[in-house]
C-alpha atoms as a PDB file:
ATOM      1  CA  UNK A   1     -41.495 -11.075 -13.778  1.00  0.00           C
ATOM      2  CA  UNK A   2     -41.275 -10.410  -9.805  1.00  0.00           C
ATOM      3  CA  UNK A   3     -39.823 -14.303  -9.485  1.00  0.00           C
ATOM      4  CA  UNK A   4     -37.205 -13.456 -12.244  1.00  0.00           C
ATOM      5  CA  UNK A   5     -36.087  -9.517 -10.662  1.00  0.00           C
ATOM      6  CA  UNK A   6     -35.745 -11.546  -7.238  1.00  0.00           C
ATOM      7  CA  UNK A   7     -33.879 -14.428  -8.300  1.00  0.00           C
ATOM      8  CA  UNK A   8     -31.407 -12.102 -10.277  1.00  0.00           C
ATOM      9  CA  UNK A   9     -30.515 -10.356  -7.072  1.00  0.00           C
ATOM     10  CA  UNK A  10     -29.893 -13.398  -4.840  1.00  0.00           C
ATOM     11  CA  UNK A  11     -27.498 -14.278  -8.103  1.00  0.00           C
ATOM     12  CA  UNK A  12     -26.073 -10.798  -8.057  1.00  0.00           C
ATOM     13  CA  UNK A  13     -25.334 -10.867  -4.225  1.00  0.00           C
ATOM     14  CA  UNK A  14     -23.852 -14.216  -4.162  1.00  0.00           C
ATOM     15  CA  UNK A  15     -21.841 -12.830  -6.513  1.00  0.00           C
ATOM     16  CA  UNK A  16     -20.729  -9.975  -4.993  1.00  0.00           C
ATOM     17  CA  UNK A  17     -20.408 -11.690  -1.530  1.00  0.00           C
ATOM     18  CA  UNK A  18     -16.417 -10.885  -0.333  1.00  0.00           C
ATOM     19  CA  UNK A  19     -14.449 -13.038   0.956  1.00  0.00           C
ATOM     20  CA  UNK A  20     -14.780 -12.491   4.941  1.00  0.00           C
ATOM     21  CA  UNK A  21     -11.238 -11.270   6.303  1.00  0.00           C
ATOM     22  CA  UNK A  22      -8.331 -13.794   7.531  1.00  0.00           C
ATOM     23  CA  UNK A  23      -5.826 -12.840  10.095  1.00  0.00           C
ATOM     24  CA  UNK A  24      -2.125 -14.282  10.540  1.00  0.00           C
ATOM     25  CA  UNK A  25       0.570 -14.438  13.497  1.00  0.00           C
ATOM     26  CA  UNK A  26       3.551 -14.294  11.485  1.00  0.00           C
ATOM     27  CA  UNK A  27       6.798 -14.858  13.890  1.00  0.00           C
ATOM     28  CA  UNK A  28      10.156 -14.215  11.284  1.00  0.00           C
ATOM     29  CA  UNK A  29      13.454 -15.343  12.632  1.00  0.00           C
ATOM     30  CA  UNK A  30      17.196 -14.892  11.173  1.00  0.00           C
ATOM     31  CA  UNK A  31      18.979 -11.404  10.466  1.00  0.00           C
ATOM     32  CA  UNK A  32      15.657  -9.399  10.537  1.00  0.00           C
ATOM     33  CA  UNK A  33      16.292  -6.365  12.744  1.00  0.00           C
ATOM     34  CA  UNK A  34      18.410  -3.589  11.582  1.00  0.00           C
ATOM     35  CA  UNK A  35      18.037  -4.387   8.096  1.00  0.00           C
ATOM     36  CA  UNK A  36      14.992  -2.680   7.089  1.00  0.00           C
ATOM     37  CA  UNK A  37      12.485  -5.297   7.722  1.00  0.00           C
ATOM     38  CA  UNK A  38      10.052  -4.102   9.398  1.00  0.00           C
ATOM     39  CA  UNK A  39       9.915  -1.125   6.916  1.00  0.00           C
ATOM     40  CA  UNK A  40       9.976  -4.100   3.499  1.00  0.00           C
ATOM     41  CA  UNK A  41       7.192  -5.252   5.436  1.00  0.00           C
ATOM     42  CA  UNK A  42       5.289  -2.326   6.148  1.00  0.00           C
ATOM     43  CA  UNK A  43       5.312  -1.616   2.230  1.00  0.00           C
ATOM     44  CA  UNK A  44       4.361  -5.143   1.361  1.00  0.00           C
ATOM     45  CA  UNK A  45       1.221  -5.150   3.476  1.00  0.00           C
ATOM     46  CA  UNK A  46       0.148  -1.808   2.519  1.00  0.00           C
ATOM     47  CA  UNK A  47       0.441  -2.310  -1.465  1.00  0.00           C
ATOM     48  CA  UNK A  48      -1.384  -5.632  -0.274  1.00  0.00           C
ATOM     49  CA  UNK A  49      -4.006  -3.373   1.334  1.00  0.00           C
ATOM     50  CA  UNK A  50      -3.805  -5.561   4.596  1.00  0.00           C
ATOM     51  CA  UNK A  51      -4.332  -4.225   8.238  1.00  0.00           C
ATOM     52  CA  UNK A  52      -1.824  -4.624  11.194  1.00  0.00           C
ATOM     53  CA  UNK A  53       1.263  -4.196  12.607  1.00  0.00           C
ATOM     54  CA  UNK A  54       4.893  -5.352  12.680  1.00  0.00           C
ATOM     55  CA  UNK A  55       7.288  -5.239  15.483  1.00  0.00           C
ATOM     56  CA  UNK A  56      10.531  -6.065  16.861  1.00  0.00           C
ATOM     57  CA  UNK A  57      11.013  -8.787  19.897  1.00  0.00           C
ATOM     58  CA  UNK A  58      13.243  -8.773  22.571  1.00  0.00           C
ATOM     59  CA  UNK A  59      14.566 -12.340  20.846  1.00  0.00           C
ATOM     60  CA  UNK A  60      15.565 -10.970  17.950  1.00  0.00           C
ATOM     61  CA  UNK A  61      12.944 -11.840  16.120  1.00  0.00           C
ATOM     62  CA  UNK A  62       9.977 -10.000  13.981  1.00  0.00           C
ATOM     63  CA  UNK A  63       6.087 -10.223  14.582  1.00  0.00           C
ATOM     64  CA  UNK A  64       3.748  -9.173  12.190  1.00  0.00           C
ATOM     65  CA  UNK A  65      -0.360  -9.236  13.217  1.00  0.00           C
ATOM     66  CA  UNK A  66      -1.986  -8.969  10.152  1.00  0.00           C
ATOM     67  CA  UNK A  67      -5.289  -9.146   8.429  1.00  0.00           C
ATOM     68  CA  UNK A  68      -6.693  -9.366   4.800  1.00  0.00           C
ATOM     69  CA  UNK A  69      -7.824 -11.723   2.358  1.00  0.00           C
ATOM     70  CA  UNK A  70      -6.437 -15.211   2.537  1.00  0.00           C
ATOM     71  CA  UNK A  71      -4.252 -14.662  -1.184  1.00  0.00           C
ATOM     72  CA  UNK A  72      -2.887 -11.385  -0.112  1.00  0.00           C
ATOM     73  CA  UNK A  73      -1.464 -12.840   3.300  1.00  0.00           C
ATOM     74  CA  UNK A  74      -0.213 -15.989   1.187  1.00  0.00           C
ATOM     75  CA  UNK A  75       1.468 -13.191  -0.477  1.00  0.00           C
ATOM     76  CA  UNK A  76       3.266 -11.296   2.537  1.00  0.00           C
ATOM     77  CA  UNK A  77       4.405 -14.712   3.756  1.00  0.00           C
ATOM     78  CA  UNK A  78       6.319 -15.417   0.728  1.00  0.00           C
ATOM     79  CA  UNK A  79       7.570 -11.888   0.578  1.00  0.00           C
ATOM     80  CA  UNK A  80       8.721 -11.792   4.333  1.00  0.00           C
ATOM     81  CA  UNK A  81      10.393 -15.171   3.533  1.00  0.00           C
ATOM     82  CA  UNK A  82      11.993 -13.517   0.796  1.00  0.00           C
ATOM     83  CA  UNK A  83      12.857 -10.146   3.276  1.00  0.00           C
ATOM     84  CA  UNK A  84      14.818  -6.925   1.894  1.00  0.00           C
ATOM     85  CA  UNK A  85      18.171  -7.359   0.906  1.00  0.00           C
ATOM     86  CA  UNK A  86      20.359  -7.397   3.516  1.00  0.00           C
ATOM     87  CA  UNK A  87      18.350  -9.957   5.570  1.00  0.00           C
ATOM     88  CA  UNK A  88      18.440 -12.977   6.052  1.00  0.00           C
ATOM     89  CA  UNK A  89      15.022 -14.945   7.052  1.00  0.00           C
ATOM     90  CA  UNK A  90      15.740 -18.953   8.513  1.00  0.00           C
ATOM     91  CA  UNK A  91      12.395 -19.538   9.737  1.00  0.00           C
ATOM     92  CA  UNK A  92       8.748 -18.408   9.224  1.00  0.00           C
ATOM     93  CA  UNK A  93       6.103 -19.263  11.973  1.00  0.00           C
ATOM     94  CA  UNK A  94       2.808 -18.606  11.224  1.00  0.00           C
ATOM     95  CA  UNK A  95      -0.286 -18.880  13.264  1.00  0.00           C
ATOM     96  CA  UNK A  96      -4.394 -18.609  12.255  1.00  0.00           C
ATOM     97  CA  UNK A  97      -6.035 -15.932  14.448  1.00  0.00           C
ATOM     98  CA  UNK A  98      -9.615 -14.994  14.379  1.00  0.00           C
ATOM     99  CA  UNK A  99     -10.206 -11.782  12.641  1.00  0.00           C
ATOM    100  CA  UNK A 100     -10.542  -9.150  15.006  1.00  0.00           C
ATOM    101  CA  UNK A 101     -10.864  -5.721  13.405  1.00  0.00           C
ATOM    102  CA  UNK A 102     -12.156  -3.916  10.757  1.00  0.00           C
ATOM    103  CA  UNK A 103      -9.710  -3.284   8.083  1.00  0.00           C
ATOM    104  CA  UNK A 104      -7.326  -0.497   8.509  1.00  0.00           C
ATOM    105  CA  UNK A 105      -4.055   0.673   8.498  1.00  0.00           C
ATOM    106  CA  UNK A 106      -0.882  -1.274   8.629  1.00  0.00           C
ATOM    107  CA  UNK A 107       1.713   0.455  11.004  1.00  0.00           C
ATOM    108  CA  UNK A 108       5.079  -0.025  12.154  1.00  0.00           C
ATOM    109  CA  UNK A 109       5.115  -0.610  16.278  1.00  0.00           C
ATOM    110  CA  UNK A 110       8.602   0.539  17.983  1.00  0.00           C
END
């Protein structure tokens, strides 16, 4: 009976095991500042319940530093390529970063 408990657990904590946390560079490029970007963004990773920040560049361009799970920032990528509705997005960079916090908030940098 021991033998049976014990292998039920292992089963059970496999099970439950989460998926350990991703983290993404995302660099945005096209009309993205001064149309409420940062702010589409900002919603979009906090109904996504991902941790970081987004920013403005001297370029002209938008970063967002963001962690999660791997389908959730799938998710903000196609919703930043997508942007509010007076942008206009013409290129997405992203870039694979080791995870580097615990999970969090998601805030707006000025």
């Amino acid at each position: 009976m021991y033998d049976e408990i014990r292998k039920t657990r292992i089963i059970q904590k496999k099970n439950q095991k989460m998926e350990s946390p991703k983290r993404r560079r995302l660099i945005v490029s096209g009309v993205v500042q001064g149309v409420g970007f940062r702010k589409f963004i900002d919603q979009a990773a906090k109904e996504l319940q991902l941790s970081g920040w987004v920013r403005n560049l001297n370029d002209g361009t938008v970063e967002i530093d963001v962690q999660g799970s791997l389908a959730a920032l799938d998710e903000l990528g196609r919703q930043a390529i997508q942007g509010p509705a007076r942008s206009t997005v013409y290129a997405l960079r992203t870039e694979n970063r080791q995870p580097d916090r615990p999970s969090g908030e998601f805030t707006i940098i000025a």
